[in-house]
PDB file of N, CA and C in Angstrom:
ATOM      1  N   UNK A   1       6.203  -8.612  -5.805  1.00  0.00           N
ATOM      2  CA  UNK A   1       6.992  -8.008  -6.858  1.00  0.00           C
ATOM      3  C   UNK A   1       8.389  -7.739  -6.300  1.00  0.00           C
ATOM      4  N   UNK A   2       9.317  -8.070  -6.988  1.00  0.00           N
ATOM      5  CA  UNK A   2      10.649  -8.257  -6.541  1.00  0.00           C
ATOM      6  C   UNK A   2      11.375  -7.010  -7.456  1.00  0.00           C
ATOM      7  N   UNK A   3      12.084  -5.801  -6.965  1.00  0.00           N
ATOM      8  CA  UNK A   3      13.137  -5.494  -8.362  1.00  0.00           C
ATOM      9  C   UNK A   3      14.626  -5.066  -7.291  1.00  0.00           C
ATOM     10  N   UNK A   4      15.503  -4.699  -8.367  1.00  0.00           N
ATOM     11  CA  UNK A   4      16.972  -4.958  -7.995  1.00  0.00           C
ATOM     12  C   UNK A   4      17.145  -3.740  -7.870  1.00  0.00           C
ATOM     13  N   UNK A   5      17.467  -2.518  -6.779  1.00  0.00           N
ATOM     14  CA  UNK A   5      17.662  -1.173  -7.112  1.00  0.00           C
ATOM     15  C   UNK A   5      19.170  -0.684  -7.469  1.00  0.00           C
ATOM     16  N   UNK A   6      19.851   0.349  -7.792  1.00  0.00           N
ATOM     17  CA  UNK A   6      20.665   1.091  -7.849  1.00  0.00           C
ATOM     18  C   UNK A   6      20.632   1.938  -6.933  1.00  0.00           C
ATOM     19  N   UNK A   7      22.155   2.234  -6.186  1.00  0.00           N
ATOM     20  CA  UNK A   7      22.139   3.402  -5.288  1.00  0.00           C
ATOM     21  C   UNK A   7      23.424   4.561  -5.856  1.00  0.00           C
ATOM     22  N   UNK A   8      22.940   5.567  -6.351  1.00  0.00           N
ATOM     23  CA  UNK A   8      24.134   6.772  -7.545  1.00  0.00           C
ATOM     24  C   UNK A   8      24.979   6.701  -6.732  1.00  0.00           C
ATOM     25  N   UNK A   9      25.656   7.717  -7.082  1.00  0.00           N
ATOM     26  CA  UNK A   9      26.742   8.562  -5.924  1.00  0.00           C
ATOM     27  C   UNK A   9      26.221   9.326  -5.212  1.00  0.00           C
ATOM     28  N   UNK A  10      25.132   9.479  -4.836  1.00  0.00           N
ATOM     29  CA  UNK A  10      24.754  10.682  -4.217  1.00  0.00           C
ATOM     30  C   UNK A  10      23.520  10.401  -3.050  1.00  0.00           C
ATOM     31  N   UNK A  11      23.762   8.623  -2.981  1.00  0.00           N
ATOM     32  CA  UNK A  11      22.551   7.927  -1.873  1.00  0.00           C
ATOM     33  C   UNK A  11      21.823   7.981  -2.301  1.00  0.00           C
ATOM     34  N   UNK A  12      21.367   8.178  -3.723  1.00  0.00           N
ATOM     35  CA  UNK A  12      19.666   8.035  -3.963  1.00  0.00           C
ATOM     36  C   UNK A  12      19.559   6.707  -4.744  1.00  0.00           C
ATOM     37  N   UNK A  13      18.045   6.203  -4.598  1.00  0.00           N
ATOM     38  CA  UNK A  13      17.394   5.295  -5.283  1.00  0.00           C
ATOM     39  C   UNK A  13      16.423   5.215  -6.175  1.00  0.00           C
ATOM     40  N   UNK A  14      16.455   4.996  -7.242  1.00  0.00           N
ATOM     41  CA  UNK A  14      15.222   4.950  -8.003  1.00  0.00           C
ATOM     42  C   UNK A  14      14.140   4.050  -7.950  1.00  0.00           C
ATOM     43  N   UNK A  15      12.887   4.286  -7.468  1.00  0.00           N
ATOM     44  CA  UNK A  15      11.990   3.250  -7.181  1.00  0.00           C
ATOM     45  C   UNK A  15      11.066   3.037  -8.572  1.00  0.00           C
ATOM     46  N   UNK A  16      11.299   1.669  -9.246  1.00  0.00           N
ATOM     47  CA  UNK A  16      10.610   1.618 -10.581  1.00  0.00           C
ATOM     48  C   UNK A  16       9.077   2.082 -11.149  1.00  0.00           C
ATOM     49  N   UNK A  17       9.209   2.471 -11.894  1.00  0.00           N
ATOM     50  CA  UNK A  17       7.459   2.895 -12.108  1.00  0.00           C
ATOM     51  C   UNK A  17       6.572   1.721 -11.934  1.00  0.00           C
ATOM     52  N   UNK A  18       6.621   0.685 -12.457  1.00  0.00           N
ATOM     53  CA  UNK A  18       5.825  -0.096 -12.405  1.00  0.00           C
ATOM     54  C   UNK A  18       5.820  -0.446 -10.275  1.00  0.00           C
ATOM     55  N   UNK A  19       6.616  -0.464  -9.608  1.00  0.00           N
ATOM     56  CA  UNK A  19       6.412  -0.258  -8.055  1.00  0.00           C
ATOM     57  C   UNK A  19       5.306   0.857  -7.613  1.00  0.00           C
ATOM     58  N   UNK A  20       6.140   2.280  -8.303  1.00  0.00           N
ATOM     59  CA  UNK A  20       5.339   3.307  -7.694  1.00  0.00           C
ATOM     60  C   UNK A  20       4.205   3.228  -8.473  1.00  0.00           C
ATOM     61  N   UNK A  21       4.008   3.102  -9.459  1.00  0.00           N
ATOM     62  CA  UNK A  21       2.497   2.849  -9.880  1.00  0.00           C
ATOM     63  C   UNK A  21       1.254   1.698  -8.837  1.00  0.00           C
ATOM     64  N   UNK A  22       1.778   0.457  -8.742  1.00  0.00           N
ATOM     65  CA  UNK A  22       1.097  -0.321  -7.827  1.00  0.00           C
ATOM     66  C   UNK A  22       1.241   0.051  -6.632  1.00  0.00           C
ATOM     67  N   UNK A  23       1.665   0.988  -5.775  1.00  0.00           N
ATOM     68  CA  UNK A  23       1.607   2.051  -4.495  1.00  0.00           C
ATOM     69  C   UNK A  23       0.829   3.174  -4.666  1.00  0.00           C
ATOM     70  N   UNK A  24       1.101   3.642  -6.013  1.00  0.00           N
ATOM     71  CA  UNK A  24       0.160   5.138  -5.652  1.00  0.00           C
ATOM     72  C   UNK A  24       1.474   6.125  -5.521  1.00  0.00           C
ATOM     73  N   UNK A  25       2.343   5.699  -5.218  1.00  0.00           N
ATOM     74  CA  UNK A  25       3.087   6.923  -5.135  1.00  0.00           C
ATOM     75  C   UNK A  25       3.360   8.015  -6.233  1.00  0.00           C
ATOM     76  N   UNK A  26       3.590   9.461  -5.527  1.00  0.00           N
ATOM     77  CA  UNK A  26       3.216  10.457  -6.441  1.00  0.00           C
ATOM     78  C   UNK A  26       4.840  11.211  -6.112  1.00  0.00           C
ATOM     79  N   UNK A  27       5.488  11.663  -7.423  1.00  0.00           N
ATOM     80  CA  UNK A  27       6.287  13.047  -6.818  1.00  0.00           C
ATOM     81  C   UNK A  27       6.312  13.702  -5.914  1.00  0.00           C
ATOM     82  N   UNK A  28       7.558  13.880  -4.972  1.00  0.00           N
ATOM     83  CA  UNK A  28       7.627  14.627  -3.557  1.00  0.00           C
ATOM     84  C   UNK A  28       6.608  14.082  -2.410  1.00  0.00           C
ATOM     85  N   UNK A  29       5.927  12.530  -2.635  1.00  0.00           N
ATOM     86  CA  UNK A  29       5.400  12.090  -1.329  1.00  0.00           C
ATOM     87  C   UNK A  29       6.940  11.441  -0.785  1.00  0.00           C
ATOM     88  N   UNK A  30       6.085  11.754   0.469  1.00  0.00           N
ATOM     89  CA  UNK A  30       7.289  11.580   2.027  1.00  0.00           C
ATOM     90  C   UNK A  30       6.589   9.793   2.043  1.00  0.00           C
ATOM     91  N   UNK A  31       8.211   8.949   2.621  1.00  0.00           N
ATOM     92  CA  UNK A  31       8.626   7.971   2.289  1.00  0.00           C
ATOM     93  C   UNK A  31       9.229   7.898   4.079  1.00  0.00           C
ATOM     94  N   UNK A  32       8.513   6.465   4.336  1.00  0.00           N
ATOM     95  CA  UNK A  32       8.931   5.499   5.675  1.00  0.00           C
ATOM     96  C   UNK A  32      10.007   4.889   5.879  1.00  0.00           C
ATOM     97  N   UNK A  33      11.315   5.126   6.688  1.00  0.00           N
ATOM     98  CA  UNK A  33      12.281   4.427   5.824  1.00  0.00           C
ATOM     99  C   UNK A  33      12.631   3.950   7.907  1.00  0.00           C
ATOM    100  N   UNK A  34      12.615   2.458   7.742  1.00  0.00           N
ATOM    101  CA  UNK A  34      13.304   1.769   8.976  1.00  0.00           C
ATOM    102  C   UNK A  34      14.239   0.697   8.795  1.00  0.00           C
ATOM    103  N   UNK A  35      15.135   0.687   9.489  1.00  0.00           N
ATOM    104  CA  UNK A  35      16.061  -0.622   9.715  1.00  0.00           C
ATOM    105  C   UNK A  35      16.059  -1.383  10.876  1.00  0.00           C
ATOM    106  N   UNK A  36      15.740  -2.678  10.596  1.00  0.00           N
ATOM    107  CA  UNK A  36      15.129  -3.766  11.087  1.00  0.00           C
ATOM    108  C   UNK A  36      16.220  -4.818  11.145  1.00  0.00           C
ATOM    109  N   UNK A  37      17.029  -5.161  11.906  1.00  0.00           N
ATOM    110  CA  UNK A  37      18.180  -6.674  12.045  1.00  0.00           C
ATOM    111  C   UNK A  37      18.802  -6.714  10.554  1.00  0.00           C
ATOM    112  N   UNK A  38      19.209  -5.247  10.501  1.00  0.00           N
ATOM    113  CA  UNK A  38      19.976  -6.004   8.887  1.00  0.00           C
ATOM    114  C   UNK A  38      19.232  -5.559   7.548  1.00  0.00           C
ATOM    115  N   UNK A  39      18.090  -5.199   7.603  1.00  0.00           N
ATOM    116  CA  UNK A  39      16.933  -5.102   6.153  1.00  0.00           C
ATOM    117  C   UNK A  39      16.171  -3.956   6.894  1.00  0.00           C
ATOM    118  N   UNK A  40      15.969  -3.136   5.650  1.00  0.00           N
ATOM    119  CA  UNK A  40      15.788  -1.797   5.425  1.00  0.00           C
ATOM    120  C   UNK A  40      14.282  -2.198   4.705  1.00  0.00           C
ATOM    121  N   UNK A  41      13.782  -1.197   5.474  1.00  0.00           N
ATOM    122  CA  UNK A  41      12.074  -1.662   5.237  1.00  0.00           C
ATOM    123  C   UNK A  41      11.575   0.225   4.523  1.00  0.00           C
ATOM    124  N   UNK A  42      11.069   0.546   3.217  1.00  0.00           N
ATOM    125  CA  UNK A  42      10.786   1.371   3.165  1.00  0.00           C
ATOM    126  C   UNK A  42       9.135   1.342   2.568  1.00  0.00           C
ATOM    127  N   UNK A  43       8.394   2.322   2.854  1.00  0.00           N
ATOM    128  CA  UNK A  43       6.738   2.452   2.954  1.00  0.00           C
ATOM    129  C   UNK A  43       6.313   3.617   2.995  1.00  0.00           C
ATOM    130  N   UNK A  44       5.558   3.855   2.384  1.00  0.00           N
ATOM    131  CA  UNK A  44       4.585   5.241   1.776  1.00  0.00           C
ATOM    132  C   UNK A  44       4.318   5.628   3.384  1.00  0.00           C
ATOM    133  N   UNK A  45       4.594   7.223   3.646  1.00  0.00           N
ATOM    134  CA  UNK A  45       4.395   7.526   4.838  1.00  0.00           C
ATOM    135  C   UNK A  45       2.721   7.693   4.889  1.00  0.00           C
ATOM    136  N   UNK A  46       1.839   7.593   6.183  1.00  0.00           N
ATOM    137  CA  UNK A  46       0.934   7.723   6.594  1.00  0.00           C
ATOM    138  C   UNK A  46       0.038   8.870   5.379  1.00  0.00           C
ATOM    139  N   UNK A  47      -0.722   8.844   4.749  1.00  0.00           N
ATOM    140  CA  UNK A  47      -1.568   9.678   3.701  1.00  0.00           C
ATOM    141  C   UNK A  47      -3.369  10.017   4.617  1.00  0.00           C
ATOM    142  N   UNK A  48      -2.862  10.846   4.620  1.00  0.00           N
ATOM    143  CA  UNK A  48      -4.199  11.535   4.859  1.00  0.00           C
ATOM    144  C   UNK A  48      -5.467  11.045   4.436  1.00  0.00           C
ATOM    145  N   UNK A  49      -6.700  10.873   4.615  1.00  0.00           N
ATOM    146  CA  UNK A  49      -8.065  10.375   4.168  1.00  0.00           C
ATOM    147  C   UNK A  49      -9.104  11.566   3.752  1.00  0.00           C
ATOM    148  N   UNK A  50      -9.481  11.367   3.093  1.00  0.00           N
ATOM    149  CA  UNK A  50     -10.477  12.548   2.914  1.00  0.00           C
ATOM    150  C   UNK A  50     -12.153  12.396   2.649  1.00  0.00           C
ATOM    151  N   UNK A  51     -12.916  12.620   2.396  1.00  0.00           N
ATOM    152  CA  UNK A  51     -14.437  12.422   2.201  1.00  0.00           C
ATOM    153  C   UNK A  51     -14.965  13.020   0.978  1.00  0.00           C
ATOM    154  N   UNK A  52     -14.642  12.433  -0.409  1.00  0.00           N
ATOM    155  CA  UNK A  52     -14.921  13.285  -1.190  1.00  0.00           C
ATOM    156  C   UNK A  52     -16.722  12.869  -2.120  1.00  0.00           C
ATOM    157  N   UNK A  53     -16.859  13.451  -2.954  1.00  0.00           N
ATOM    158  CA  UNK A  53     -18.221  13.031  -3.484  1.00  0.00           C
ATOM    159  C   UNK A  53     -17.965  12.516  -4.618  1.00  0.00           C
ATOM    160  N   UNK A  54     -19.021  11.325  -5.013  1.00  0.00           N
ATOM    161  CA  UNK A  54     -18.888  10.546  -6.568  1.00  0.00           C
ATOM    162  C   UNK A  54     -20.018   9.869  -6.751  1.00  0.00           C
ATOM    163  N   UNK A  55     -20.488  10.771  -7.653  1.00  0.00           N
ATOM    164  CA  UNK A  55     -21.870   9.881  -8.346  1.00  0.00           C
ATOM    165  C   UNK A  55     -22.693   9.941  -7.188  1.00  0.00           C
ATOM    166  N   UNK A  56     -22.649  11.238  -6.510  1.00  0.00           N
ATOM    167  CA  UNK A  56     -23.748  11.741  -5.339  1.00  0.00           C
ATOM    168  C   UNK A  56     -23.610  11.104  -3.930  1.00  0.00           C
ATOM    169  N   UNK A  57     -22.706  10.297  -3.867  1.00  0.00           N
ATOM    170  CA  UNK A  57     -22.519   9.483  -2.660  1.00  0.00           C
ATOM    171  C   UNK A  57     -20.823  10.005  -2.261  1.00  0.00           C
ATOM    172  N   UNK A  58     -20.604   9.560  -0.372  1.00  0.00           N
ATOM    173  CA  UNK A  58     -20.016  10.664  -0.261  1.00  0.00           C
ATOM    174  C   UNK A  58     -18.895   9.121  -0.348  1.00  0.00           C
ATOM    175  N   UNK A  59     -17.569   9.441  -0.326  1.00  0.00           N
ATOM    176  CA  UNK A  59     -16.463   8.066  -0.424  1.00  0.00           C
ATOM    177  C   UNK A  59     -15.714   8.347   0.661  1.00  0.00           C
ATOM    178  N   UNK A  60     -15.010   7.808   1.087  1.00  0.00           N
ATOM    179  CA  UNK A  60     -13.239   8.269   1.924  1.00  0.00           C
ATOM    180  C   UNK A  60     -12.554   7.926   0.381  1.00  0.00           C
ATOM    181  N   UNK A  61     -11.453   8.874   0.178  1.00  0.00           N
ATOM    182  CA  UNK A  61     -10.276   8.516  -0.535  1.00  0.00           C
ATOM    183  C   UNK A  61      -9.232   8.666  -0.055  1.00  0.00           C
ATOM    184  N   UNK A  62      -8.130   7.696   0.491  1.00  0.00           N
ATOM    185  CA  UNK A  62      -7.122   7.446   0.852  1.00  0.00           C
ATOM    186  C   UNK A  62      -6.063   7.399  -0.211  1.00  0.00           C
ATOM    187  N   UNK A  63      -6.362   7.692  -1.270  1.00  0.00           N
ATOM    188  CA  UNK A  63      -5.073   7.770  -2.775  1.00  0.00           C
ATOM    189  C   UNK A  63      -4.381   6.960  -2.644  1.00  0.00           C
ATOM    190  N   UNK A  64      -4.964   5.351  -2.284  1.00  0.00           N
ATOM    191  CA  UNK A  64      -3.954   4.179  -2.253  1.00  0.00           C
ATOM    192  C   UNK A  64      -4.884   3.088  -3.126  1.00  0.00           C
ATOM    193  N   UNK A  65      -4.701   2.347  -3.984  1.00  0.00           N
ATOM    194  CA  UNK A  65      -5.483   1.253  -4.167  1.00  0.00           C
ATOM    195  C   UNK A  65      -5.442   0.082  -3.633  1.00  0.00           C
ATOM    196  N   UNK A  66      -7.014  -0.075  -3.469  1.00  0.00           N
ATOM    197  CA  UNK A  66      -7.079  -1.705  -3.130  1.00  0.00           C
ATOM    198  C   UNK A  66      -7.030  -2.953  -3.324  1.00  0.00           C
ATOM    199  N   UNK A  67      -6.291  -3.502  -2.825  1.00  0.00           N
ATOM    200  CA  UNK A  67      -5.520  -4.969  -3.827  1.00  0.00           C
ATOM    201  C   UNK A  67      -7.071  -6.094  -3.040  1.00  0.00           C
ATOM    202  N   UNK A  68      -7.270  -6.713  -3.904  1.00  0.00           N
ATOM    203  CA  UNK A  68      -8.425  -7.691  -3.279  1.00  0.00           C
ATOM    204  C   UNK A  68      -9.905  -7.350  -3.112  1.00  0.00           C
ATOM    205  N   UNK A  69     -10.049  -7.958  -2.200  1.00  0.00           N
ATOM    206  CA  UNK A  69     -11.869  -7.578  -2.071  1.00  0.00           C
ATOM    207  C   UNK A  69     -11.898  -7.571  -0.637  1.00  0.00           C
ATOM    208  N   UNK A  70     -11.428  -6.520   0.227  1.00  0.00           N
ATOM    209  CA  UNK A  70     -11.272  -6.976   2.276  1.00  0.00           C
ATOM    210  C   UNK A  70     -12.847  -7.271   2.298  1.00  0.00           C
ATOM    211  N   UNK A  71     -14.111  -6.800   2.012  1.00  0.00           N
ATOM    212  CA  UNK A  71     -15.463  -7.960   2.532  1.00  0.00           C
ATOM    213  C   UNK A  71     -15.152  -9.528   1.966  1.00  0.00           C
ATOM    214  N   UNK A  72     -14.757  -9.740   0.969  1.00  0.00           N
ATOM    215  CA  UNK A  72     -15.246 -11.122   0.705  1.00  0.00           C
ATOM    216  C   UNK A  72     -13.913 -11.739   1.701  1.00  0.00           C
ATOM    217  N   UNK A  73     -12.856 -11.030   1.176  1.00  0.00           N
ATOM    218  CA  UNK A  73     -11.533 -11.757   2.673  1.00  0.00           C
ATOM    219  C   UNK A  73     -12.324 -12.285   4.086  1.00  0.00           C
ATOM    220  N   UNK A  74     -13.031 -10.843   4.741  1.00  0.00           N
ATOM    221  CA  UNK A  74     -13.893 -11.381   5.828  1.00  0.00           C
ATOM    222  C   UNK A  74     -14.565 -12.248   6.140  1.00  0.00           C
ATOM    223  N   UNK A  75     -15.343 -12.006   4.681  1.00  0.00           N
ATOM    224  CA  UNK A  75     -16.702 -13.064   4.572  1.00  0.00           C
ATOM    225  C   UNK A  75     -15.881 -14.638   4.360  1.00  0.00           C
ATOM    226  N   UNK A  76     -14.768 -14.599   3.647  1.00  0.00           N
ATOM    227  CA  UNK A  76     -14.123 -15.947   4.205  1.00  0.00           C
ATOM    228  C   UNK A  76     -13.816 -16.539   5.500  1.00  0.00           C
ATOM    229  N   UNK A  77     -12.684 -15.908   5.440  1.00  0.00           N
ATOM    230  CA  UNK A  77     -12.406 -15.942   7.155  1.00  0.00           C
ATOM    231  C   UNK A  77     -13.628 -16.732   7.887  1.00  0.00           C
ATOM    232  N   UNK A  78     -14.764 -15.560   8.278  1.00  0.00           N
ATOM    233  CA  UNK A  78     -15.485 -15.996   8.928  1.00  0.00           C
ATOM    234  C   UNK A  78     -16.342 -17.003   8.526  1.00  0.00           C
ATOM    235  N   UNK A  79     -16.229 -17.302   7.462  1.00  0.00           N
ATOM    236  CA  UNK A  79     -17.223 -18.964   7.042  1.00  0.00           C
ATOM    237  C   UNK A  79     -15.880 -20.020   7.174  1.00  0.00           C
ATOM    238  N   UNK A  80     -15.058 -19.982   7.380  1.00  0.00           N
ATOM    239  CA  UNK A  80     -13.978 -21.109   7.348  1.00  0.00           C
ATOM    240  C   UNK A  80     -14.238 -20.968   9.047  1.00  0.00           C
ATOM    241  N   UNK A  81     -13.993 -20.143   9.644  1.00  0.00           N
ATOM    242  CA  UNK A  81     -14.007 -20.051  11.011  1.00  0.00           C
ATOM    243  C   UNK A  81     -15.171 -20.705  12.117  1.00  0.00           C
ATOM    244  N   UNK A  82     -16.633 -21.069  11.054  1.00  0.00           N
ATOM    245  CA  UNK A  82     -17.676 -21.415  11.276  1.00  0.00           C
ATOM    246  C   UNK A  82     -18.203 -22.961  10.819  1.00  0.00           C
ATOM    247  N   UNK A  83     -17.498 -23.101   9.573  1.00  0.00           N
ATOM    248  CA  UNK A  83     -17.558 -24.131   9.317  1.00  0.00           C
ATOM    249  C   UNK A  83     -16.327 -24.994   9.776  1.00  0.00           C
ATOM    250  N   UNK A  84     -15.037 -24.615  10.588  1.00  0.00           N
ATOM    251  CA  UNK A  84     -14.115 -25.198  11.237  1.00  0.00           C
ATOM    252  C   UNK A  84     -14.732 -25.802  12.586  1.00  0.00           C
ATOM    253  N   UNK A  85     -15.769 -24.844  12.740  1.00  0.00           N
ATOM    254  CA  UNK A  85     -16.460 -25.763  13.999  1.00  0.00           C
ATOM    255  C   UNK A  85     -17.451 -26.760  13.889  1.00  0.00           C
ATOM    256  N   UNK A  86     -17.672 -27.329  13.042  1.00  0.00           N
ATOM    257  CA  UNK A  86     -18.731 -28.302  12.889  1.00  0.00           C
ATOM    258  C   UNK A  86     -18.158 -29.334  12.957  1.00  0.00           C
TER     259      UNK A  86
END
């Protein structure tokens, strides 16, 4: 996802909803901000994990969503990795 920002008079940026929505970001979360050869890299600072309960089973919630499926990613990986050797 690509967008074009604005910077006011006053150094600030508005990060689009549709961004902070696909991040998770919430009002007054603290924000990663590095410069790298030229390009400015910014990222949801480190979020806490927690262990909460749902539907009687216990979860981690990290208040980030997950893009994909990381088992079936694995479960690729490692069958390409297996069947690369035959």
């Amino acid at each position: 996802m690509t967008a074009h920002l604005e910077i006011d008079r006053f150094g600030r940026v508005l990060i689009p909803k549709a961004l902070r929505d696909a991040l998770a970001l919430k009002a007054g979360e603290q924000l990663e901000v590095e410069l790298e050869g030229g390009v400015l890299h910014l990222r949801p600072a480190s979020r806490p994990v927690q262990t909460v309960e749902h539907a009687g089973r216990l979860i981690l919630d990290a208040s980030v969503p997950i893009v994909g499926d990381p088992v079936e990613e694995m479960r690729d990986a490692r069958l390409t990795e297996v069947l690369g050797s035959w």
